[in-house]
PDB file of N, CA and C in Angstrom:
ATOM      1  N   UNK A   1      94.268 -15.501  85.637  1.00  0.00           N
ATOM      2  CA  UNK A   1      95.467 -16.285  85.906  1.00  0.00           C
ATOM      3  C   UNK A   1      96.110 -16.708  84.583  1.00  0.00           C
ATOM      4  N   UNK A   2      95.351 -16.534  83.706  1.00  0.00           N
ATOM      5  CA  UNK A   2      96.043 -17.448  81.931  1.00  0.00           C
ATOM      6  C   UNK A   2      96.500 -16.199  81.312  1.00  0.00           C
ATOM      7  N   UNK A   3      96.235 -15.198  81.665  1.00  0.00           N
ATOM      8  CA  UNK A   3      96.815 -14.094  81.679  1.00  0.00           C
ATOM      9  C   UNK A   3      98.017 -13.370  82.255  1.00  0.00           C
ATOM     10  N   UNK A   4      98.140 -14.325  82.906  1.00  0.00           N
ATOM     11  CA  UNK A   4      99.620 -13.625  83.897  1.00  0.00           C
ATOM     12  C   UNK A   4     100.572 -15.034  83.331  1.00  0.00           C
ATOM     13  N   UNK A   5     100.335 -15.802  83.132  1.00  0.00           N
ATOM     14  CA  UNK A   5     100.817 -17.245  82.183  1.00  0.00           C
ATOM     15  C   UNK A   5     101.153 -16.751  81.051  1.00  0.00           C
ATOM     16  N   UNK A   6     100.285 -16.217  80.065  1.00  0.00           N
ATOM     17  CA  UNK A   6     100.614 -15.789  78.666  1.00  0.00           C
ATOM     18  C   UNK A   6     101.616 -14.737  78.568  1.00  0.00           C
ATOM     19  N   UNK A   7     101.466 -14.055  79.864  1.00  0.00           N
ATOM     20  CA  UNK A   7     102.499 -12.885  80.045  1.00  0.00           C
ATOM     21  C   UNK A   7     103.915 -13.003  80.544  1.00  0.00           C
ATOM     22  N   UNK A   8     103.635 -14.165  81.378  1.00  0.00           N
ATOM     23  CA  UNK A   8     105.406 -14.670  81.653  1.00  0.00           C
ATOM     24  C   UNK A   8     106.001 -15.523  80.179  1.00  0.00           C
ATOM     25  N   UNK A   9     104.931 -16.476  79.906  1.00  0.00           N
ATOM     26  CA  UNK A   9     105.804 -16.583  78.623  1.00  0.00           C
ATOM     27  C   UNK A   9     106.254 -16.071  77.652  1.00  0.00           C
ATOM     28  N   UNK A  10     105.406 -14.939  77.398  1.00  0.00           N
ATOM     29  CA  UNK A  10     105.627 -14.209  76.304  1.00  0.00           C
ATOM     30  C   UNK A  10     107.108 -13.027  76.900  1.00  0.00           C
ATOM     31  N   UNK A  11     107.368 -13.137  78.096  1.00  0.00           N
ATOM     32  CA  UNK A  11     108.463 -12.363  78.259  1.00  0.00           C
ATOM     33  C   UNK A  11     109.831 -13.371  78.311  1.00  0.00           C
ATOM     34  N   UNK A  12     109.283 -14.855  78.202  1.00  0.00           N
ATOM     35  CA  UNK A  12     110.635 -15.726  78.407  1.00  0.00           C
ATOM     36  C   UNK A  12     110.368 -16.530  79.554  1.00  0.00           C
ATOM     37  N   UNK A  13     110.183 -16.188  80.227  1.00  0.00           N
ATOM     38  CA  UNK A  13     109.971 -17.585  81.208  1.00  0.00           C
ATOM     39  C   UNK A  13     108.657 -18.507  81.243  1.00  0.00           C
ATOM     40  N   UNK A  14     109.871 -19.330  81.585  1.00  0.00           N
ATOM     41  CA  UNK A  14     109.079 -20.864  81.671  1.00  0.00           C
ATOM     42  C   UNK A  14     108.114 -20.803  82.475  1.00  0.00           C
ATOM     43  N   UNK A  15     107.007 -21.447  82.786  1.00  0.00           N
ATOM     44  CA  UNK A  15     106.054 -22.117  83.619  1.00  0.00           C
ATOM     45  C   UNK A  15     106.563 -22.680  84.767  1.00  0.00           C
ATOM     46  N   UNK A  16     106.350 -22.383  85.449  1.00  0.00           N
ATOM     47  CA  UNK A  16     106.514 -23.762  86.888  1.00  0.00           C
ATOM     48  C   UNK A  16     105.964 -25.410  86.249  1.00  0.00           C
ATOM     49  N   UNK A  17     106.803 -26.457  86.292  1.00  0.00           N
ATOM     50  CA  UNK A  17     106.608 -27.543  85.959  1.00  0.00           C
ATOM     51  C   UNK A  17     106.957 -28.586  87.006  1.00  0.00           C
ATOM     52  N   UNK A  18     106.226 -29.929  87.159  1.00  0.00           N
ATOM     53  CA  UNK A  18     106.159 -30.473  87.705  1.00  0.00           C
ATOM     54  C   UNK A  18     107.667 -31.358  87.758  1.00  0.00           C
ATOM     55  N   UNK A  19     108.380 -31.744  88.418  1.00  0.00           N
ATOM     56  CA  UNK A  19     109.328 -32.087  87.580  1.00  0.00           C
ATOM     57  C   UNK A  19     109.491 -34.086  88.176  1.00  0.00           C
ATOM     58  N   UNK A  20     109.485 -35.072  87.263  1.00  0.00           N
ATOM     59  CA  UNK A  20     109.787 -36.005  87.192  1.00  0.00           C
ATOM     60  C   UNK A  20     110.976 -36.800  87.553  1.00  0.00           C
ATOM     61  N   UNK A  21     111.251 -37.733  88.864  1.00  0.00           N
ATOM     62  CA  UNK A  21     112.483 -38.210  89.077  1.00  0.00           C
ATOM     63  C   UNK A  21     113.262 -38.968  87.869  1.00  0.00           C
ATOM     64  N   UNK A  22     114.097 -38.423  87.611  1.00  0.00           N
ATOM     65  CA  UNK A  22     115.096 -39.172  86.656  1.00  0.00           C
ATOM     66  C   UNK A  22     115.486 -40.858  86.413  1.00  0.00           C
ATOM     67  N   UNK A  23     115.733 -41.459  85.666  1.00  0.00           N
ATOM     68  CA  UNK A  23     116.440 -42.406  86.045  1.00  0.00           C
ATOM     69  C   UNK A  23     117.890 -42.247  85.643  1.00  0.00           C
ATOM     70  N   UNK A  24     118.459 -43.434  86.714  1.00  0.00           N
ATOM     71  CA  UNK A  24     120.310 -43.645  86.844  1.00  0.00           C
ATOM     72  C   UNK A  24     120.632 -43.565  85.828  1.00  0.00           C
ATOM     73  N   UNK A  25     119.554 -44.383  84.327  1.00  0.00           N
ATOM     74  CA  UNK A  25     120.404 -44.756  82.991  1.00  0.00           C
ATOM     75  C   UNK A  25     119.874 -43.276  82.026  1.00  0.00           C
ATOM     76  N   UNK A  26     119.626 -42.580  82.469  1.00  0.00           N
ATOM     77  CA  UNK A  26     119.278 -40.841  81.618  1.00  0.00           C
ATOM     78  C   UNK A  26     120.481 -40.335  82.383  1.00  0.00           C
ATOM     79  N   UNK A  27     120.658 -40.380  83.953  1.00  0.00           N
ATOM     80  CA  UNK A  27     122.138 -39.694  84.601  1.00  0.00           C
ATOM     81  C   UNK A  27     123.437 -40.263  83.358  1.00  0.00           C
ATOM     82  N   UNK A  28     123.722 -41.035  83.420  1.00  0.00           N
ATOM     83  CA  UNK A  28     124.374 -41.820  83.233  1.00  0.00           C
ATOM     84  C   UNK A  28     125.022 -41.899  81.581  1.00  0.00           C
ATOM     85  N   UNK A  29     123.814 -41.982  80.976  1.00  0.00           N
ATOM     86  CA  UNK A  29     123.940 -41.297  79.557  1.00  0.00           C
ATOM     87  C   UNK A  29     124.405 -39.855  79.504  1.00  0.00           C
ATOM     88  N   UNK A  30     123.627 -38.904  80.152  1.00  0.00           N
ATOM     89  CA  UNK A  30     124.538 -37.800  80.042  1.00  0.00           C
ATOM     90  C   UNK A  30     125.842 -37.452  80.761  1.00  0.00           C
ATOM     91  N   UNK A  31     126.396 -38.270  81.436  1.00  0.00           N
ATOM     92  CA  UNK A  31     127.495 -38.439  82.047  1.00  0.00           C
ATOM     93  C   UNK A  31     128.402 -38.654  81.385  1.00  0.00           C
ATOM     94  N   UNK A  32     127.668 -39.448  80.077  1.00  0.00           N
ATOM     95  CA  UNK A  32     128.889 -40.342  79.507  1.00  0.00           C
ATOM     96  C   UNK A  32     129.041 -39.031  78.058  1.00  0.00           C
ATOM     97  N   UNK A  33     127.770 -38.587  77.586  1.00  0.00           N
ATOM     98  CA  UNK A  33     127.986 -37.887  76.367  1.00  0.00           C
ATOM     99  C   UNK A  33     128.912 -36.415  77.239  1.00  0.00           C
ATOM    100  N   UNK A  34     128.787 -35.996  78.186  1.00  0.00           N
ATOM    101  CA  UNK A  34     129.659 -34.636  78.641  1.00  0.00           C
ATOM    102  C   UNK A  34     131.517 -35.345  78.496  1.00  0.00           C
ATOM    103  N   UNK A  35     131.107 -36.790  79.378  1.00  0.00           N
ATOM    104  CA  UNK A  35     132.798 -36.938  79.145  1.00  0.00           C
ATOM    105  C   UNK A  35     133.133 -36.901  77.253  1.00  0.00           C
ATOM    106  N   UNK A  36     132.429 -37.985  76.804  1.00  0.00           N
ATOM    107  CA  UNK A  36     132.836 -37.780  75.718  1.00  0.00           C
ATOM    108  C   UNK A  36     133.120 -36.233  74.642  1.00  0.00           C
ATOM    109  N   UNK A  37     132.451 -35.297  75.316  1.00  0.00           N
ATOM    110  CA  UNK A  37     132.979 -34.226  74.658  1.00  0.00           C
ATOM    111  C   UNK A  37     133.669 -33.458  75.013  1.00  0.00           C
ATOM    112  N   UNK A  38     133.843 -33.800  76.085  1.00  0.00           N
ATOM    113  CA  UNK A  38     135.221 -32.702  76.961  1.00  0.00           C
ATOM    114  C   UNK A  38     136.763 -33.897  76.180  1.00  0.00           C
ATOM    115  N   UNK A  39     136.389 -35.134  76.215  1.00  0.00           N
ATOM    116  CA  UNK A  39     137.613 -35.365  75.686  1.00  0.00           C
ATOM    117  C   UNK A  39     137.996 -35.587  74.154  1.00  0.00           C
ATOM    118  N   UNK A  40     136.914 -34.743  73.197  1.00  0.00           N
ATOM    119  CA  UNK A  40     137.012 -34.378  72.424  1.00  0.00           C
ATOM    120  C   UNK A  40     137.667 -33.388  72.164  1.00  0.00           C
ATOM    121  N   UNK A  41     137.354 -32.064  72.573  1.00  0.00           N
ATOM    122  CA  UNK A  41     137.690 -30.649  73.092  1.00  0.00           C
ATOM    123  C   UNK A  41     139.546 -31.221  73.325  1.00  0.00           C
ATOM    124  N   UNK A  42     139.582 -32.114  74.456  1.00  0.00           N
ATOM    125  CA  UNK A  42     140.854 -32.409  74.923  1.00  0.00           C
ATOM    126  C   UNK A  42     142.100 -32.476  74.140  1.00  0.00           C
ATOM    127  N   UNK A  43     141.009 -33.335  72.900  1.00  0.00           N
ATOM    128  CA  UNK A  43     142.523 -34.006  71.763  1.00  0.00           C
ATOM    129  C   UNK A  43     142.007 -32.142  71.049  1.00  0.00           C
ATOM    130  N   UNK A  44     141.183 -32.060  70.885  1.00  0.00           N
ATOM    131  CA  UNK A  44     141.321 -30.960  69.585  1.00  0.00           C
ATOM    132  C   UNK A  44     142.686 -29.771  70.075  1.00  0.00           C
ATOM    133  N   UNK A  45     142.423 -29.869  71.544  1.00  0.00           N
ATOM    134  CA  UNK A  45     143.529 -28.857  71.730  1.00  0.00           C
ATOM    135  C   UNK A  45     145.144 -28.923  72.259  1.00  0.00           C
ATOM    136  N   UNK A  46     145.254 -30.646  72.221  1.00  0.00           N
ATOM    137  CA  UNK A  46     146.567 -30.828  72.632  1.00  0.00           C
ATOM    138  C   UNK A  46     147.081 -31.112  71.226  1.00  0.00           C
ATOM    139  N   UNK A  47     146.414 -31.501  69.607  1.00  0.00           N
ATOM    140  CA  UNK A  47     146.782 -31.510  68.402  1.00  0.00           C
ATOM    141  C   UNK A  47     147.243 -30.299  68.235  1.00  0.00           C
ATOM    142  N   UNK A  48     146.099 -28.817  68.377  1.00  0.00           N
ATOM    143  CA  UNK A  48     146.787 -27.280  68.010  1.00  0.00           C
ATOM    144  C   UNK A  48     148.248 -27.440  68.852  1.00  0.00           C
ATOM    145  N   UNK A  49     147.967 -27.916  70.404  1.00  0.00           N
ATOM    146  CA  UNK A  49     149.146 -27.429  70.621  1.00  0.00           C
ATOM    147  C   UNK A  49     150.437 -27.714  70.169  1.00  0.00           C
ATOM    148  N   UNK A  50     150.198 -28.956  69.572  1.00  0.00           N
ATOM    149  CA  UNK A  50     151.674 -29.993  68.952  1.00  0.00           C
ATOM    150  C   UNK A  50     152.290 -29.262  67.546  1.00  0.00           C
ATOM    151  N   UNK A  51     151.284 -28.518  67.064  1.00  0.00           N
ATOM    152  CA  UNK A  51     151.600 -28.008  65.794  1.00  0.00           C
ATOM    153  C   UNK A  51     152.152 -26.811  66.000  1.00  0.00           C
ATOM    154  N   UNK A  52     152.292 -26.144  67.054  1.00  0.00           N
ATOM    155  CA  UNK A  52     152.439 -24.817  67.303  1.00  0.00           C
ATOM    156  C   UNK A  52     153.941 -25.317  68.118  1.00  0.00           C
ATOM    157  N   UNK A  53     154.401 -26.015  68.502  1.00  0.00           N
ATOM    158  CA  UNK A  53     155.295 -26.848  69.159  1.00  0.00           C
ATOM    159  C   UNK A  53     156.232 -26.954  68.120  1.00  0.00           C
ATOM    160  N   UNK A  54     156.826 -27.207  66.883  1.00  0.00           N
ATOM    161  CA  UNK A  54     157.811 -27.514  65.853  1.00  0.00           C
ATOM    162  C   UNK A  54     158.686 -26.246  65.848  1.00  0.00           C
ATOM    163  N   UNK A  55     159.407 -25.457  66.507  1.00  0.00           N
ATOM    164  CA  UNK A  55     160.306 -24.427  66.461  1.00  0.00           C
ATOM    165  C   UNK A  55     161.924 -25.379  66.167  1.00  0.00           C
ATOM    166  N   UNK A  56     163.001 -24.791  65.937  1.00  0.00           N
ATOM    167  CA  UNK A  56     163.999 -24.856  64.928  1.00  0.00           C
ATOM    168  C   UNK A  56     164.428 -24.953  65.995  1.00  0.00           C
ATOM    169  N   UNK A  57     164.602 -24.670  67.745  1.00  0.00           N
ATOM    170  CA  UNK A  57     165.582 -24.699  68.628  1.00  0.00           C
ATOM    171  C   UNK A  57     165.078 -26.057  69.327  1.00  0.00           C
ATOM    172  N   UNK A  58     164.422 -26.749  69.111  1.00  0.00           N
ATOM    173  CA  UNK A  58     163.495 -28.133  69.690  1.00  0.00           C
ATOM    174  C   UNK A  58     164.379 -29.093  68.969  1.00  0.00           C
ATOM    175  N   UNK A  59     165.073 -29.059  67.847  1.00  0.00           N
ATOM    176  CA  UNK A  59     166.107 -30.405  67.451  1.00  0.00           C
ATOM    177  C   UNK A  59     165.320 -30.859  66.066  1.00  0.00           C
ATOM    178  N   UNK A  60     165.802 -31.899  65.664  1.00  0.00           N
ATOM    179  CA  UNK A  60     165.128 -32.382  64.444  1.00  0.00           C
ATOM    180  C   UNK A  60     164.895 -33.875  64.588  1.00  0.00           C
ATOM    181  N   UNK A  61     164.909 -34.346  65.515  1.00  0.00           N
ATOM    182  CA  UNK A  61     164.770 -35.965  65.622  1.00  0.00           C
ATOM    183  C   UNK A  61     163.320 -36.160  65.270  1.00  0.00           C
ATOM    184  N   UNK A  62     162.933 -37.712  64.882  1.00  0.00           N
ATOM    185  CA  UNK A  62     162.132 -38.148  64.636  1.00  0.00           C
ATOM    186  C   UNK A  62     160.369 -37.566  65.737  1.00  0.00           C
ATOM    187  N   UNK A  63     161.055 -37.092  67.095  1.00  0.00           N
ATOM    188  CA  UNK A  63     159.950 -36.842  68.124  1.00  0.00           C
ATOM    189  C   UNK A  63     159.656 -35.550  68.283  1.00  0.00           C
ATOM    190  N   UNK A  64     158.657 -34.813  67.459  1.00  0.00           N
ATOM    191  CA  UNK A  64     158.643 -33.266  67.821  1.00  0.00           C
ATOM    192  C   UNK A  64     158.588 -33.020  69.171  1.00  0.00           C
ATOM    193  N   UNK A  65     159.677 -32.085  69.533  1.00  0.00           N
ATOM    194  CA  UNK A  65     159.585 -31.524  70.597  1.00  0.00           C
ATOM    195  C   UNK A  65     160.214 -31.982  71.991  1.00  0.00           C
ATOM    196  N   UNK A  66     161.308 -33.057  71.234  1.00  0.00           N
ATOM    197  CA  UNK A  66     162.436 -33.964  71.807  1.00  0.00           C
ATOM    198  C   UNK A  66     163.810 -33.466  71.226  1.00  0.00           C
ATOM    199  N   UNK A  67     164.582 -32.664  72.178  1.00  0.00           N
ATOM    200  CA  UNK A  67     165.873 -32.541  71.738  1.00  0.00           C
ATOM    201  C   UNK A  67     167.052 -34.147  71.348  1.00  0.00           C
ATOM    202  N   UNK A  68     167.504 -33.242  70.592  1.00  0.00           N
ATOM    203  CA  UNK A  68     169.023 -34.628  70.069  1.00  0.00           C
ATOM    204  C   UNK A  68     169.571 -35.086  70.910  1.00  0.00           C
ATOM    205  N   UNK A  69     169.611 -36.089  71.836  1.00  0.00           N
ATOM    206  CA  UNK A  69     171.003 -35.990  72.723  1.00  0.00           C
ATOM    207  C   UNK A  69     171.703 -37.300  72.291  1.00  0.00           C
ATOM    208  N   UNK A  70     172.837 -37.303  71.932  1.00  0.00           N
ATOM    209  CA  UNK A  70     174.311 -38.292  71.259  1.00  0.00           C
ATOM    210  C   UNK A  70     173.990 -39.846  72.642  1.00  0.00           C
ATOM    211  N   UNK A  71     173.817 -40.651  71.775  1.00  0.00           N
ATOM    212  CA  UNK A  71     173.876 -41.720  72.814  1.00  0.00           C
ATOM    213  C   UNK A  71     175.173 -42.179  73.135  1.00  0.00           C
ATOM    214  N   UNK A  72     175.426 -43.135  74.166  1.00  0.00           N
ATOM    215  CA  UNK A  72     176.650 -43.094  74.568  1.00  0.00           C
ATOM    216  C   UNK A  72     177.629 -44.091  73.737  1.00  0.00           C
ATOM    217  N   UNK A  73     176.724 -44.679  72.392  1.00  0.00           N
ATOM    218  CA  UNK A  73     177.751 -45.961  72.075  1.00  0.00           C
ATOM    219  C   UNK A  73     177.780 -45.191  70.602  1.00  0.00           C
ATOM    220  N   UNK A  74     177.698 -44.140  70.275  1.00  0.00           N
ATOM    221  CA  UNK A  74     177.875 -42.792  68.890  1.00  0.00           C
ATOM    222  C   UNK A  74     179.582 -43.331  69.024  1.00  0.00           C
ATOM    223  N   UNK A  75     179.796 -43.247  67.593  1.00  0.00           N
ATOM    224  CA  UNK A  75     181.107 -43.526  66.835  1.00  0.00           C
ATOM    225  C   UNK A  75     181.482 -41.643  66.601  1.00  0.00           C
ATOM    226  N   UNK A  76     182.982 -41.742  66.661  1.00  0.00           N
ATOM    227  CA  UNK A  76     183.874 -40.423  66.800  1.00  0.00           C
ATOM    228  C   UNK A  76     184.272 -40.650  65.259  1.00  0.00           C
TER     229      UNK A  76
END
């Protein structure tokens, strides 16, 4: 039998293991580290997108990616 053990591991698989009920505050922690890196991921890719966003037909005002429009109390 330690033979057919040495032989599954040695091809990669795991053992059958007993497995231990969790607690809420191990859920919970990893709940919180997945959000925190998805909304990492989040900003990293709405920054690329802002930079890729500055084209010459978008206007030049202070707000990338906000056209000019003349307010209504503009002097002639």
């Amino acid at each position: 039998v330690a033979a057919l053990r040495l032989f599954a591991t040695a091809k990669g698989k795991q053992p059958a293991r007993a497995t231990t009920p969790t607690e809420s505050t191990d859920i919970e922690r990893t709940v919180a580290k997945q959000l925190k890196i998805i909304l990492k991921r989040s900003r990293q890719k709405t920054y690329i997108s802002e930079q890729h966003g500055s084209g010459t037909d978008e206007g030049t005002g202070s707000r990338p990616g906000v056209l000019d429009v003349p307010s209504d109390e503009s002097e002639e």
